[in-house]
C-alpha atoms as a PDB file:
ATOM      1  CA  UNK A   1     244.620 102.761  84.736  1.00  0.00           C
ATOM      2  CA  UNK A   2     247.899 102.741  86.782  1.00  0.00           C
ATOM      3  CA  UNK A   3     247.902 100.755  90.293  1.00  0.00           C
ATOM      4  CA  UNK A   4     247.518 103.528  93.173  1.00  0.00           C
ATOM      5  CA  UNK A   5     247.426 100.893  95.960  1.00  0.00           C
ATOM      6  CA  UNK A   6     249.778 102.345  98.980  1.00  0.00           C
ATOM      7  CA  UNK A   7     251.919  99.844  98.422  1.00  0.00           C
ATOM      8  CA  UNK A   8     255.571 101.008  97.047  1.00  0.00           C
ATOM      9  CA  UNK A   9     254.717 104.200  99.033  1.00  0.00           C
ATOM     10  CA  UNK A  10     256.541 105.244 102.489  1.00  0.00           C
ATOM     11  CA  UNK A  11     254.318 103.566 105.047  1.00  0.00           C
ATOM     12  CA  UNK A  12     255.117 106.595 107.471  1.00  0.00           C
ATOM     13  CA  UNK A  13     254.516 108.946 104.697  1.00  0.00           C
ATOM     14  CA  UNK A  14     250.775 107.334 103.652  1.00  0.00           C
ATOM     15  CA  UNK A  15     248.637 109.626 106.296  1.00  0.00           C
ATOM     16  CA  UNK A  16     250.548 112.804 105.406  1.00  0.00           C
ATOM     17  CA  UNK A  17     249.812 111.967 101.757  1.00  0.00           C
ATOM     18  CA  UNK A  18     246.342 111.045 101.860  1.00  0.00           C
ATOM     19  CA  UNK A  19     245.587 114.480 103.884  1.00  0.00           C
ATOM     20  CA  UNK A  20     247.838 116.407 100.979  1.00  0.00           C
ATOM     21  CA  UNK A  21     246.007 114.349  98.826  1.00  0.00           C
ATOM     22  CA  UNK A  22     242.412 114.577 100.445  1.00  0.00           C
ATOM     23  CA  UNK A  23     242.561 118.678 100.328  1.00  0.00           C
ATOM     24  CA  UNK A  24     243.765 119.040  97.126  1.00  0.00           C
ATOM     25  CA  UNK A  25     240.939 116.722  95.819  1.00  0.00           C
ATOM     26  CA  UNK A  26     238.400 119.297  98.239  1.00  0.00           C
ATOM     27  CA  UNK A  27     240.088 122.432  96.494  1.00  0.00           C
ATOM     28  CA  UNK A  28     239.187 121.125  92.956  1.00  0.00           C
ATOM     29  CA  UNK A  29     236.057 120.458  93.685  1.00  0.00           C
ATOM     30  CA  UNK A  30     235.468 123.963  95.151  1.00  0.00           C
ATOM     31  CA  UNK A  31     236.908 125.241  91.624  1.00  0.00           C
ATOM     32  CA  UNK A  32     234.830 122.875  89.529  1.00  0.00           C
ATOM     33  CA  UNK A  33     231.575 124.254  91.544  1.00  0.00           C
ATOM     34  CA  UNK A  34     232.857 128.157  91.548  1.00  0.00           C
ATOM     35  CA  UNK A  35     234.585 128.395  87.929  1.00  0.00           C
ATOM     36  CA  UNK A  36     233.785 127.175  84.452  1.00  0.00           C
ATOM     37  CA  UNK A  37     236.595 124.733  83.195  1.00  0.00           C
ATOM     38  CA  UNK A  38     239.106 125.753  81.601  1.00  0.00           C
ATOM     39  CA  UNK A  39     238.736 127.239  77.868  1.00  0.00           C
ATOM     40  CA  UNK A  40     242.279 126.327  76.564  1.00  0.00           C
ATOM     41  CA  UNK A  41     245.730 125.450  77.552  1.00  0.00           C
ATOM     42  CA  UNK A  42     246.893 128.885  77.681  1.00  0.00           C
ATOM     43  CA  UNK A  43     244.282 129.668  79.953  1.00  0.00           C
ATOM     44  CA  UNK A  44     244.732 126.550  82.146  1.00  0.00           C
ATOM     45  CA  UNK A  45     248.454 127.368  82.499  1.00  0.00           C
ATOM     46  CA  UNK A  46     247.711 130.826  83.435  1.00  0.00           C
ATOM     47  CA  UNK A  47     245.027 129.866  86.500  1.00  0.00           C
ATOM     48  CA  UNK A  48     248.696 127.201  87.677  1.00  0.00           C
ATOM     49  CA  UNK A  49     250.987 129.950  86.635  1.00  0.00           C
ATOM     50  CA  UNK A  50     249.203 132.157  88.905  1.00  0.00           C
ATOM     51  CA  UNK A  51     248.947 129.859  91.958  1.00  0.00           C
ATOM     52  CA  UNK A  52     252.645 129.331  91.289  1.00  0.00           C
ATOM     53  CA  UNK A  53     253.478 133.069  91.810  1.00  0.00           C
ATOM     54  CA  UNK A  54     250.991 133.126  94.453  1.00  0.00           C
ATOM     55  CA  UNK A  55     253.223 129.847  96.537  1.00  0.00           C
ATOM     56  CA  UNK A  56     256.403 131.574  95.477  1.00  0.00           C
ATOM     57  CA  UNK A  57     255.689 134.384  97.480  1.00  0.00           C
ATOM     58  CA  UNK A  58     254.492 132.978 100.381  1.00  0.00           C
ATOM     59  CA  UNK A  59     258.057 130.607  99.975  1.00  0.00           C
ATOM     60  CA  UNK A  60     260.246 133.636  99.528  1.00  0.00           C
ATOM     61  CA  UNK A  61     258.940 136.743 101.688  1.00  0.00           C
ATOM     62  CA  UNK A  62     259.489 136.539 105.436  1.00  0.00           C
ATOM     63  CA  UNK A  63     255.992 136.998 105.994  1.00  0.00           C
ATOM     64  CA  UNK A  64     254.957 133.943 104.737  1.00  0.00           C
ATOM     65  CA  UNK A  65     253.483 130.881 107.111  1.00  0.00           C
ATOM     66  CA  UNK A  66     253.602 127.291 106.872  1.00  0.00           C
ATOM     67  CA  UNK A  67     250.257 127.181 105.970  1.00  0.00           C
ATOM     68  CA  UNK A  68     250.104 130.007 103.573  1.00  0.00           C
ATOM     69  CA  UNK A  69     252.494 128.031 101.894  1.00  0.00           C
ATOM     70  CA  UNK A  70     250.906 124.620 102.150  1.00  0.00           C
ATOM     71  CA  UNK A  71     247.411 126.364 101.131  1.00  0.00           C
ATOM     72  CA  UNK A  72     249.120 127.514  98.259  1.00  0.00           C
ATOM     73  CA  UNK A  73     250.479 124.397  97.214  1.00  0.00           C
ATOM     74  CA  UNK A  74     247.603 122.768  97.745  1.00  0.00           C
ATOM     75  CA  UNK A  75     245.702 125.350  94.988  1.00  0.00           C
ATOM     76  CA  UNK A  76     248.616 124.123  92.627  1.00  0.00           C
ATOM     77  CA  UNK A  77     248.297 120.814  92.715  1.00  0.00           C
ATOM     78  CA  UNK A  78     244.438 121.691  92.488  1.00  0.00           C
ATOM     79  CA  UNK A  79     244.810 122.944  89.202  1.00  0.00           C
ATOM     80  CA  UNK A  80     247.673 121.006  87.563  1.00  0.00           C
ATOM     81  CA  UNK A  81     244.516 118.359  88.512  1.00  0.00           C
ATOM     82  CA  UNK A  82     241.832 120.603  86.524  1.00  0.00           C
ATOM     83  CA  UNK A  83     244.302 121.361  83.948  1.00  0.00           C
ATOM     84  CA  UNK A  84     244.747 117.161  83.219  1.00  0.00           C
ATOM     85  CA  UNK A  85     240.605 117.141  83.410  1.00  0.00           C
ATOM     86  CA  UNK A  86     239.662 119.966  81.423  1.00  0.00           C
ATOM     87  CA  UNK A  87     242.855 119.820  78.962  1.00  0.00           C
ATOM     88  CA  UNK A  88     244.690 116.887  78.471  1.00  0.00           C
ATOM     89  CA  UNK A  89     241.725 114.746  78.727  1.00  0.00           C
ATOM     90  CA  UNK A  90     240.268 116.402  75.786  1.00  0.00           C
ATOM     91  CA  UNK A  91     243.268 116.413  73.705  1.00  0.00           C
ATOM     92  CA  UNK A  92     244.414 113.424  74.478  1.00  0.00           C
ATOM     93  CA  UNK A  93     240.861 111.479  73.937  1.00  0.00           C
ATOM     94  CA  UNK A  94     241.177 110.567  78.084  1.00  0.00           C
ATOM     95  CA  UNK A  95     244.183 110.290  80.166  1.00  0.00           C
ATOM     96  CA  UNK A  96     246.954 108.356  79.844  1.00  0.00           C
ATOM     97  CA  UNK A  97     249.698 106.749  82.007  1.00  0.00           C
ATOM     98  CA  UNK A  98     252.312 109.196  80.554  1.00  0.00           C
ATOM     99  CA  UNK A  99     255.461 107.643  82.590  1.00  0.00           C
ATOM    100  CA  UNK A 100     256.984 106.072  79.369  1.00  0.00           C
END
């Protein structure tokens, strides 16, 4: 399992990324307790492909907001997560530092 210590990171970046960090883990787990997991890849890339579209909008209309966007992003992240659990995990027989 790869070292996530802060260490390496920004220090004046560390709070803003444990908050990203802390409500994207808090949007899974609302997913995990509303939704089955995911059936297949196709499936799991249309729930992120969805979320995408969903953040692109809010990025490109001039009616978007700040946190529109960032609750958006935060729903991506949120599933490119349950897509590794549900997915890759499977297929992969657990997951994997995949850096190279």
């Amino acid at each position: 399992m790869p070292n996530i210590s802060p260490e390496g990171f920004n220090p004046g970046k560390l709070h803003a990324l444990a908050d990203a960090l802390s409500a994207v883990i808090c949007e899974l787990r609302d997913a995990q307790e509303a939704f089955a997991p995911f059936h297949s890849a196709h499936e799991g890339w249309a729930v992120i492909h969805e979320e995408e579209q969903e953040l692109w909008d809010e990025v490109r209309l001039k009616t978007g907001t700040p946190e529109g966007r960032r609750m958006e992003a935060v729903q991506v992240a949120a599933m490119a997560l349950r897509f590794l659990i549900d997915i890759s995990a499977d297929e992969c027989g657990g997951l994997k530092d995949v850096r190279g």
